[in-house]
C-alpha atoms as a PDB file:
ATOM      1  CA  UNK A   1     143.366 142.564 100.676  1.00  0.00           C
ATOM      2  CA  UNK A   2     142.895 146.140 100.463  1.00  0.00           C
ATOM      3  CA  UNK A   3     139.475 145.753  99.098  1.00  0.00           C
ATOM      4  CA  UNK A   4     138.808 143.347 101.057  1.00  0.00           C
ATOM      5  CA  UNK A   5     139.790 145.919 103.668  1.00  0.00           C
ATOM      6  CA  UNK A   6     137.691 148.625 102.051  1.00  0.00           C
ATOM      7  CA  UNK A   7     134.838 146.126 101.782  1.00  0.00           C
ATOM      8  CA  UNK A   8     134.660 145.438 105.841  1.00  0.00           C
ATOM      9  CA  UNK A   9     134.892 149.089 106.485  1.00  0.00           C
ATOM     10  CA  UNK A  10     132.090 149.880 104.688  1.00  0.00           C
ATOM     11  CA  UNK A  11     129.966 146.882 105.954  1.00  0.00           C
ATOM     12  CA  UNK A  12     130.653 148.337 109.249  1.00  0.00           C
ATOM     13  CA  UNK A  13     129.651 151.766 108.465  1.00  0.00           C
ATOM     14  CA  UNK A  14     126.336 150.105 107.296  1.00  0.00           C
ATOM     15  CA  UNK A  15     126.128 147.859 110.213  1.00  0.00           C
ATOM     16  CA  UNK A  16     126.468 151.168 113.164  1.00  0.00           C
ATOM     17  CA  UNK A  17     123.996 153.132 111.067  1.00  0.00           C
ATOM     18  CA  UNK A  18     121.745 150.191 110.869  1.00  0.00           C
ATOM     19  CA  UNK A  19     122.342 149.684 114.680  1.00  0.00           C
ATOM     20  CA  UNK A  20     121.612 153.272 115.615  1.00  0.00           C
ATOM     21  CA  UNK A  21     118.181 154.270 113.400  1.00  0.00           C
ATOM     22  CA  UNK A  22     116.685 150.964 114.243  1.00  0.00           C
ATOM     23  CA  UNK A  23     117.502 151.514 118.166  1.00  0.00           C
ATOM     24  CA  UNK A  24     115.762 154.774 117.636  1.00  0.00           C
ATOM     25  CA  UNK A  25     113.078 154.189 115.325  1.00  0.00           C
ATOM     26  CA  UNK A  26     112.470 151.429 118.469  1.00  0.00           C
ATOM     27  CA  UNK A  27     112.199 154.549 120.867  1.00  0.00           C
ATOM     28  CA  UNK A  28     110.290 156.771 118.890  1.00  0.00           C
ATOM     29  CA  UNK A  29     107.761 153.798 118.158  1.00  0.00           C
ATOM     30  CA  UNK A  30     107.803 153.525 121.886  1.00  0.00           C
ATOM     31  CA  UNK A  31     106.943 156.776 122.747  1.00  0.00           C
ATOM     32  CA  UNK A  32     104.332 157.321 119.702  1.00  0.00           C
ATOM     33  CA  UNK A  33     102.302 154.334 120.577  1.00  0.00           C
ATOM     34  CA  UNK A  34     102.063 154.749 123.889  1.00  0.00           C
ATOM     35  CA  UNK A  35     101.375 158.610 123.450  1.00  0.00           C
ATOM     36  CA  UNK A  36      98.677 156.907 121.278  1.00  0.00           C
ATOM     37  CA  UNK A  37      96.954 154.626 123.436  1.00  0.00           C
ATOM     38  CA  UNK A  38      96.609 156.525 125.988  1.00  0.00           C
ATOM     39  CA  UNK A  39      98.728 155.410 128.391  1.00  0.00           C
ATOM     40  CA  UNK A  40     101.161 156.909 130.897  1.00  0.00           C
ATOM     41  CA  UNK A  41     104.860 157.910 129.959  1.00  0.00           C
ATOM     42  CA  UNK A  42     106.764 154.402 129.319  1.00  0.00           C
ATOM     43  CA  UNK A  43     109.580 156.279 129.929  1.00  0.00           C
ATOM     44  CA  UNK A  44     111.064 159.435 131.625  1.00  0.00           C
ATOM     45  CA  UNK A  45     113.714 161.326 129.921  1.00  0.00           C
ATOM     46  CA  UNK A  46     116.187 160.910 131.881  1.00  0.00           C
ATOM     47  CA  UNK A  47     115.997 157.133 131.192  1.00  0.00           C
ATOM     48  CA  UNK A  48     116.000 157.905 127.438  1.00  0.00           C
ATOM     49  CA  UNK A  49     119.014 160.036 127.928  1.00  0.00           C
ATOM     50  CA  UNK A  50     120.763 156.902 129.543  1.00  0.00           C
ATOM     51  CA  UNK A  51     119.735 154.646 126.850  1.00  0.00           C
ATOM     52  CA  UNK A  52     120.788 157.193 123.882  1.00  0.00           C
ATOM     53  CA  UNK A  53     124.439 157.978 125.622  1.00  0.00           C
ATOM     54  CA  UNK A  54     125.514 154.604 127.404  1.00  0.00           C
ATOM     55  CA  UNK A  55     123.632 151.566 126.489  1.00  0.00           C
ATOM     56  CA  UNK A  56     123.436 152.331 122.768  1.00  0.00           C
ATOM     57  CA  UNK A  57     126.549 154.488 122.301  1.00  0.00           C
ATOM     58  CA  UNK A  58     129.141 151.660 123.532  1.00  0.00           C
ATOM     59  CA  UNK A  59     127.712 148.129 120.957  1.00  0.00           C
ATOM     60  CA  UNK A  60     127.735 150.931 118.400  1.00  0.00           C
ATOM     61  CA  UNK A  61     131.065 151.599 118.882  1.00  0.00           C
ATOM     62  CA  UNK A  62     132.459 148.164 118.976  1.00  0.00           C
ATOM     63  CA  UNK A  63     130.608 147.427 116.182  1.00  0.00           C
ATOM     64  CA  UNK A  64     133.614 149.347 113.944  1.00  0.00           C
ATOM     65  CA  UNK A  65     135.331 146.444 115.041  1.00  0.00           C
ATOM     66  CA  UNK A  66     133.268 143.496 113.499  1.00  0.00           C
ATOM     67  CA  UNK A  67     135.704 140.733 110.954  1.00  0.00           C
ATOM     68  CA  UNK A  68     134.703 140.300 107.450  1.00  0.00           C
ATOM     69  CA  UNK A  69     132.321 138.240 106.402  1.00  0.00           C
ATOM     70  CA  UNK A  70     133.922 135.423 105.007  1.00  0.00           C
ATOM     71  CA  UNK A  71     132.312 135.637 101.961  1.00  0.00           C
ATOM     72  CA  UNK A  72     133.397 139.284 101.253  1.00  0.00           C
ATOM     73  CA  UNK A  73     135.326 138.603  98.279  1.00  0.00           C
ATOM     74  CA  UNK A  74     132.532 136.332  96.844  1.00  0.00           C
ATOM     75  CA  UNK A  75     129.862 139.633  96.483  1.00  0.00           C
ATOM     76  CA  UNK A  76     129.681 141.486  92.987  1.00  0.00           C
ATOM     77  CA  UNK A  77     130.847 144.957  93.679  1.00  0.00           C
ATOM     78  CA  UNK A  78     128.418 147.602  94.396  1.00  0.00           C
ATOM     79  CA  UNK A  79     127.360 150.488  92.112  1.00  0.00           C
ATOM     80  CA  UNK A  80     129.103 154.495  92.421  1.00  0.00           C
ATOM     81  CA  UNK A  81     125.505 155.851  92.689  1.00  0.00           C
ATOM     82  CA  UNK A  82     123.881 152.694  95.209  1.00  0.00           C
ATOM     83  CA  UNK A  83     122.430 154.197  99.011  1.00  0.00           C
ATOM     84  CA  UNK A  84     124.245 153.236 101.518  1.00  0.00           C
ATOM     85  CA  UNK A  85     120.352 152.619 102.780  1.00  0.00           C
ATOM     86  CA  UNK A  86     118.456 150.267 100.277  1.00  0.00           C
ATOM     87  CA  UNK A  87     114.934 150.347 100.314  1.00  0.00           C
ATOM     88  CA  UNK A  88     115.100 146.542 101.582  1.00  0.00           C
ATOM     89  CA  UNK A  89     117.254 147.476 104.388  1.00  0.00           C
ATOM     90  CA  UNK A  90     115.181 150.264 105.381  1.00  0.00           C
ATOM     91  CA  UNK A  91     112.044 148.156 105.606  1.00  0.00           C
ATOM     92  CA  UNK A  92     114.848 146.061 107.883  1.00  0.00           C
ATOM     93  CA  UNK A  93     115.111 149.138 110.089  1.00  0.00           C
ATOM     94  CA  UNK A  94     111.561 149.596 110.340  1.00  0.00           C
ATOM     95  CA  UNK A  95     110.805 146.121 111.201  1.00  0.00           C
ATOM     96  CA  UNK A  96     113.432 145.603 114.073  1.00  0.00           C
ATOM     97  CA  UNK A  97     112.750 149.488 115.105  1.00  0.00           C
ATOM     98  CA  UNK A  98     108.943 148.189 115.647  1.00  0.00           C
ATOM     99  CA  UNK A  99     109.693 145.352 117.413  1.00  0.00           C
ATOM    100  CA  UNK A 100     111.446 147.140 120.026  1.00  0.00           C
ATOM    101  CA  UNK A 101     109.410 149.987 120.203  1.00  0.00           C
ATOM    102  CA  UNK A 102     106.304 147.592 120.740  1.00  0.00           C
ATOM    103  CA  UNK A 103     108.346 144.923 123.454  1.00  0.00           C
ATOM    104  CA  UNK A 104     109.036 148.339 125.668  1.00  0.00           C
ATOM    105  CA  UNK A 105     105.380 148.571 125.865  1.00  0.00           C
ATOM    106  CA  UNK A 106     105.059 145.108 126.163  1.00  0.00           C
ATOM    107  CA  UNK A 107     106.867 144.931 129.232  1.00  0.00           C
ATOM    108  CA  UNK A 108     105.149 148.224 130.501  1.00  0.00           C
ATOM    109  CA  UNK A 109     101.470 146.674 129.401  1.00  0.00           C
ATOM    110  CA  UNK A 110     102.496 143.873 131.815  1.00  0.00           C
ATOM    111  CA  UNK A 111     103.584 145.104 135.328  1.00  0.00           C
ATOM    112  CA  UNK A 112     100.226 146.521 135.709  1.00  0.00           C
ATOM    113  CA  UNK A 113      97.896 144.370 133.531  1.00  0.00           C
ATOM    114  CA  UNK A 114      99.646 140.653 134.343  1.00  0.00           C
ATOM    115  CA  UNK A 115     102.547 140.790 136.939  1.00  0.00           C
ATOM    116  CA  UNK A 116     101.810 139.139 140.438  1.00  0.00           C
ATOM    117  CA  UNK A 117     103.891 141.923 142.033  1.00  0.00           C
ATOM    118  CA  UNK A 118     101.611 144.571 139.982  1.00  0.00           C
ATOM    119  CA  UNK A 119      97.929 146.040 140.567  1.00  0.00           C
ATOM    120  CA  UNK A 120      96.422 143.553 138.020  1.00  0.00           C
ATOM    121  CA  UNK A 121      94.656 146.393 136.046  1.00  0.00           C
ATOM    122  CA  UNK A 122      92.197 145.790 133.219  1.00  0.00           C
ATOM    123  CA  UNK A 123      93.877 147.385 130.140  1.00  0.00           C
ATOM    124  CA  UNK A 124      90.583 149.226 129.494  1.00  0.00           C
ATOM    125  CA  UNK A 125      91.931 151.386 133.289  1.00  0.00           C
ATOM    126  CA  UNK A 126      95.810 151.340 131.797  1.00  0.00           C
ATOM    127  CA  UNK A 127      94.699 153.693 128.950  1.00  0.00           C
ATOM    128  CA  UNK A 128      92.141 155.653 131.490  1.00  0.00           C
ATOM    129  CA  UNK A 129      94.588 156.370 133.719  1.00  0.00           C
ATOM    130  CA  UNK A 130      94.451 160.420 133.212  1.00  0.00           C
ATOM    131  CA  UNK A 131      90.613 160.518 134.276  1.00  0.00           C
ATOM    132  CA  UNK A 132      91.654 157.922 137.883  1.00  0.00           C
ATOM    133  CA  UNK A 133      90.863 161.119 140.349  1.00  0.00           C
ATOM    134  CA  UNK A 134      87.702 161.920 138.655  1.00  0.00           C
ATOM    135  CA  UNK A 135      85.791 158.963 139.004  1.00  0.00           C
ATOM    136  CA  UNK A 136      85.498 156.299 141.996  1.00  0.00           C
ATOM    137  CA  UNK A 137      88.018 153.498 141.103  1.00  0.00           C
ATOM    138  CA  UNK A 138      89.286 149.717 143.487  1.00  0.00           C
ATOM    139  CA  UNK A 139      92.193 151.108 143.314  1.00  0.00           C
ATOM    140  CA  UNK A 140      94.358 154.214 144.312  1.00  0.00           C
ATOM    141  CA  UNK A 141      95.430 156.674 141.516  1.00  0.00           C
ATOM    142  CA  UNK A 142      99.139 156.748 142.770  1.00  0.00           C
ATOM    143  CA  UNK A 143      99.577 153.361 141.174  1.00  0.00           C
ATOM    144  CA  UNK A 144     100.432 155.026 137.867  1.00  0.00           C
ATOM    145  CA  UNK A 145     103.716 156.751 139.859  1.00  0.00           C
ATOM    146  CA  UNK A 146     105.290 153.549 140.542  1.00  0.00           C
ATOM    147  CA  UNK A 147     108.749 153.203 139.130  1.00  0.00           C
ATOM    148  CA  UNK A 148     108.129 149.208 138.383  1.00  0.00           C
ATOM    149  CA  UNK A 149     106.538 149.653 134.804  1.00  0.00           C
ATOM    150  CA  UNK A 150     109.074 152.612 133.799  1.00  0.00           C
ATOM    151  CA  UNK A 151     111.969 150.203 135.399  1.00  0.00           C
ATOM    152  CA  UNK A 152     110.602 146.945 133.233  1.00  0.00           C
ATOM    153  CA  UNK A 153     110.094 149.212 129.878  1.00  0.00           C
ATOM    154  CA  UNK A 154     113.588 150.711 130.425  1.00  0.00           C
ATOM    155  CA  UNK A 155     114.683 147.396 131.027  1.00  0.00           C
ATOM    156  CA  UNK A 156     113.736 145.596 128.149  1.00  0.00           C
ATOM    157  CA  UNK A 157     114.970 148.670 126.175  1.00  0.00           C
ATOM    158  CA  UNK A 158     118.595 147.922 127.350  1.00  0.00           C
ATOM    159  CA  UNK A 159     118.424 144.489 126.696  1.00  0.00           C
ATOM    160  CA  UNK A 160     116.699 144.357 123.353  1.00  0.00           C
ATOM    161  CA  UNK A 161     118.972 146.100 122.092  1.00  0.00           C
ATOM    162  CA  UNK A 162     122.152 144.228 123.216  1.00  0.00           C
ATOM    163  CA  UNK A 163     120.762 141.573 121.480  1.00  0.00           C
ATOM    164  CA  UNK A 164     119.956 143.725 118.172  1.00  0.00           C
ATOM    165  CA  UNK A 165     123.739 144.780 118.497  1.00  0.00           C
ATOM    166  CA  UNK A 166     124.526 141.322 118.195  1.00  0.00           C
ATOM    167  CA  UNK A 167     122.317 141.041 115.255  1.00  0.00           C
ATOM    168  CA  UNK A 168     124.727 143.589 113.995  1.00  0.00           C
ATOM    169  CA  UNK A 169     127.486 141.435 113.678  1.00  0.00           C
ATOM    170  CA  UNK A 170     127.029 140.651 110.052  1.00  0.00           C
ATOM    171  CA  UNK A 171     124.626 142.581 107.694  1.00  0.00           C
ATOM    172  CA  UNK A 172     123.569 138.947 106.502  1.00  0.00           C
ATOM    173  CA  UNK A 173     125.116 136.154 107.899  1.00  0.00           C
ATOM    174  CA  UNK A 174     123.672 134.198 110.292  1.00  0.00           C
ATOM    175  CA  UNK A 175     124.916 134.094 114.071  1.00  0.00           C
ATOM    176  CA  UNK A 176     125.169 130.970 113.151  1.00  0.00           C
ATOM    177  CA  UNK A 177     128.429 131.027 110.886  1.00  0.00           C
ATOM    178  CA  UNK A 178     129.345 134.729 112.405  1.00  0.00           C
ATOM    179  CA  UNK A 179     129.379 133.595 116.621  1.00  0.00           C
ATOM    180  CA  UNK A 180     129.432 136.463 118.805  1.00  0.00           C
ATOM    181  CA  UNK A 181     132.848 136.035 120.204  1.00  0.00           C
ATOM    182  CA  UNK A 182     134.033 137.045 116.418  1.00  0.00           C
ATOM    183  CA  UNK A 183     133.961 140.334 117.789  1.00  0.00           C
ATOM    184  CA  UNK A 184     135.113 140.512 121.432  1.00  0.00           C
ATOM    185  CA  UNK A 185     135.023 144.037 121.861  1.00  0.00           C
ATOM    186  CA  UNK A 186     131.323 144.053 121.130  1.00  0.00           C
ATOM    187  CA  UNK A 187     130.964 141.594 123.888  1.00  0.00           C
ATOM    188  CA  UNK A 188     132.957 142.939 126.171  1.00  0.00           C
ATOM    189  CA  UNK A 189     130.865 146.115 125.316  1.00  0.00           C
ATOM    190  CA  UNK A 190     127.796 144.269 125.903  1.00  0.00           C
ATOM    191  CA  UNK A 191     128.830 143.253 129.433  1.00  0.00           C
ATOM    192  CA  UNK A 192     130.279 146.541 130.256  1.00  0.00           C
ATOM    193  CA  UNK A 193     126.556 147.999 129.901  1.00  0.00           C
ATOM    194  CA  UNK A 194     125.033 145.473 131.529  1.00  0.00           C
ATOM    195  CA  UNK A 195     126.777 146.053 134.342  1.00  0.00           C
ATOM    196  CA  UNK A 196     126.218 149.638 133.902  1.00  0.00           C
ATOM    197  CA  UNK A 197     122.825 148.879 133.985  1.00  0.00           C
ATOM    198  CA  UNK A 198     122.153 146.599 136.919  1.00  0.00           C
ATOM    199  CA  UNK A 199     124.229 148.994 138.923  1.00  0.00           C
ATOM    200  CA  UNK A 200     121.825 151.771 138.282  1.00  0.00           C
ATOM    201  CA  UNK A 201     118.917 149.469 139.341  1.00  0.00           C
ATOM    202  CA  UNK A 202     120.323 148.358 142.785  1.00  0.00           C
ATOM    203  CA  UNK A 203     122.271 151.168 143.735  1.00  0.00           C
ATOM    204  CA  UNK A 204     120.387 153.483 145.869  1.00  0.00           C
ATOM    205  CA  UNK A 205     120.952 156.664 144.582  1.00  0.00           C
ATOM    206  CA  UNK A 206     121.144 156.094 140.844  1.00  0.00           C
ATOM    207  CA  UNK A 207     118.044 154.130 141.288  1.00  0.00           C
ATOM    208  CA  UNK A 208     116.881 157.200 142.744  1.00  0.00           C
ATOM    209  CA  UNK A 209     118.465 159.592 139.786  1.00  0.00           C
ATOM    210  CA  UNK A 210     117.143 157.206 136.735  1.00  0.00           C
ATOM    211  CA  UNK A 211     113.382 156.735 138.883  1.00  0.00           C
ATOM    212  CA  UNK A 212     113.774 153.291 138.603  1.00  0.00           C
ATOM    213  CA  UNK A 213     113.334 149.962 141.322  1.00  0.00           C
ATOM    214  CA  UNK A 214     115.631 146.690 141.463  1.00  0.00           C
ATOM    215  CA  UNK A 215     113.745 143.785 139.313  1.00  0.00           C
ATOM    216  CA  UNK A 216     112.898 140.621 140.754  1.00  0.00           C
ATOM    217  CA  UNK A 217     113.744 137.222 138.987  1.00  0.00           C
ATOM    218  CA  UNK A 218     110.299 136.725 137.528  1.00  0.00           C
ATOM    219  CA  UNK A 219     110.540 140.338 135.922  1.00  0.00           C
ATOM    220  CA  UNK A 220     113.921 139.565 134.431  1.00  0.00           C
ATOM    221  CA  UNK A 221     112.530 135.953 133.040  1.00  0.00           C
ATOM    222  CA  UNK A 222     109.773 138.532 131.446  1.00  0.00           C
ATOM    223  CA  UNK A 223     112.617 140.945 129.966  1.00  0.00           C
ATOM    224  CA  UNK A 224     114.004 137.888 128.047  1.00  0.00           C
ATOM    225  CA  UNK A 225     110.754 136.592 126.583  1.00  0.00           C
ATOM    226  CA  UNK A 226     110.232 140.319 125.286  1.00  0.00           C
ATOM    227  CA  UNK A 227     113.822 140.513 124.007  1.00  0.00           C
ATOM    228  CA  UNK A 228     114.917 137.579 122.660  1.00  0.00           C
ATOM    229  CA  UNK A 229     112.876 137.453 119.587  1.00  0.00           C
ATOM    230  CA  UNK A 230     114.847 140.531 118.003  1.00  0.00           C
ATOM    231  CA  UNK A 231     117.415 137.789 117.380  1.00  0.00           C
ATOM    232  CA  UNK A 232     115.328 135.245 115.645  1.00  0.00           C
ATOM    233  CA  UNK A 233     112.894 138.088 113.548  1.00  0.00           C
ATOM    234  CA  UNK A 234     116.498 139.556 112.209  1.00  0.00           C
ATOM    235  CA  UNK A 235     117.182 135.931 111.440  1.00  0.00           C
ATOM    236  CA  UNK A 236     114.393 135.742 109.026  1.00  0.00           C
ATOM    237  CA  UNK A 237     115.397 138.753 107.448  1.00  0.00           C
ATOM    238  CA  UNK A 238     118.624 137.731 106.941  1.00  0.00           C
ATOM    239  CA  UNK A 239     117.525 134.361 105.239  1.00  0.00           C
ATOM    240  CA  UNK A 240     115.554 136.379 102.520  1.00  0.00           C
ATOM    241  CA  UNK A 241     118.613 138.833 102.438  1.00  0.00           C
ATOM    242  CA  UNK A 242     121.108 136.142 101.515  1.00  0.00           C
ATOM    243  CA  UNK A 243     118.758 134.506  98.684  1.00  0.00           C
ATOM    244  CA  UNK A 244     121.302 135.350  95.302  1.00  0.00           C
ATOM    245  CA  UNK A 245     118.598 136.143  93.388  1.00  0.00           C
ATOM    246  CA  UNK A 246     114.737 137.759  93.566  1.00  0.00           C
ATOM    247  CA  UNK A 247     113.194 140.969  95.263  1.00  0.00           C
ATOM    248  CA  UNK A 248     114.716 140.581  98.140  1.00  0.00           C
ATOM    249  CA  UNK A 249     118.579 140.440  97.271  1.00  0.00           C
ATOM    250  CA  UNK A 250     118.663 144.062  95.315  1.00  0.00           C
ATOM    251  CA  UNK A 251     115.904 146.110  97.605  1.00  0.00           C
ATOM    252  CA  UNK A 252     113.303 146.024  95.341  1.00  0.00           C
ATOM    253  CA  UNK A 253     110.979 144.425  97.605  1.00  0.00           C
ATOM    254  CA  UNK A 254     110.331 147.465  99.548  1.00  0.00           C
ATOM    255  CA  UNK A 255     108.880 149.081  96.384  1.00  0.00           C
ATOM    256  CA  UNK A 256     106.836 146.263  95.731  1.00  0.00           C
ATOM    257  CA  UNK A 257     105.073 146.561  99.150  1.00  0.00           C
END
């Protein structure tokens, strides 16, 4: 039992630090890319600052709380000199870290390129935008202050990553044999932010604070198509994670890239 105990605790170490670099590698991606293209800030800071301190801080915490996998007993012990951060689990990060970063942009990309609510831009304007008052355009330059794309990006931020958190659950077990009410303070944590959340969209004066605007229904329906996905991508990697034997099971494979 007691390394059984041991076992879980370090599992969970594994689990928040995965939780945490891959939330920010998602952020950084965000930010780079976007810095890249040429398009306008995805996000403001003071969004960031809310993501960083509320919606990742509480999943990470509950995640201390995660059971045992219930094949914890069945796993050959680990080296004294093995990372904590294999080089397979790092490519993990970096996979799930892109994926975020690129669904923020995503949902930025399509308020103003796609959304009936938005100014239906070509892209080709999107990544012109800091040249708008120099040249005659069908459209006025203010477009680029609207809070909609920042609110959708910010958005899909939050919720992406409430669904990584429950990809957190279990280094490699599926959520199918690890459900999410296993750990019921990482759901309750889960709700608690959503809430936090919504209440900063449609109240007046955080809205106001965190420069963002209340979603409508179709723009949530879009925040789940860009979010979801973590779930089933981590999936994958899990199924190559679990196989007993090969590249993938040691963290090899990362070297072999």
């Amino acid at each position: 039992q007691a390394v059984a105990e041991g076992r879980a605790i370090y599992n969970n170490t594994k689990q928040f630090i995965r939780y945490m670099i891959s939330s920010n590698i998602g952020e950084v991606v965000c930010i780079f890319v976007a810095a890249v293209l040429g398009m306008p800030d995805t996000l403001v800071p003071v969004q960031l600052l809310w993501v960083n301190l509320v919606t990742d801080g509480l999943p990470a915490t509950a995640i201390g709380f995660n059971k045992p996998d219930g094949n914890i007993m069945a796993v050959k012990p680990r080296k004294v000199n093995e990372a904590v951060v294999s080089g397979w689990l790092f490519f993990r990060y970096l996979v799930i870290g892109a994926y975020v970063g690129l669904a923020t942009i995503a949902g930025f990309v399509w308020w103003f390129v796609y959304s009936e609510d938005g100014p239906r831009l070509p892209y080709s304007e999107l990544i012109n935008f800091d040249s708008c008052s120099t040249r005659q355009t069908s459209y006025p330059c203010s477009i680029f202050e609207d809070r909609h794309p920042s609110t959708v990006s910010m958005t899909v931020l939050v919720v992406v990553e409430m669904f990584n958190a429950l990809n957190n659950l279990s280094e490699n077990q599926s959520l199918l044999v690890i459900h999410p009410w296993s750990n019921l303070w990482l759901v309750g944590s889960i709700i608690l932010t959503m809430l936090l959340h919504v209440a900063v969209l449609y109240t007046e004066p955080l809205s106001a604070l965190f420069s963002v605007s209340p979603l409508t229904l179709a723009e949530w329906k879009v925040v789940l198509y860009l979010s979801f996905p973590v779930i089933l991508i981590d999936e994958v990697l899990k199924f190559f994670s679990r196989r007993p034997r090969g590249m993938f099971s040691n963290g090899r494979f990362f070297f072999k890239l």
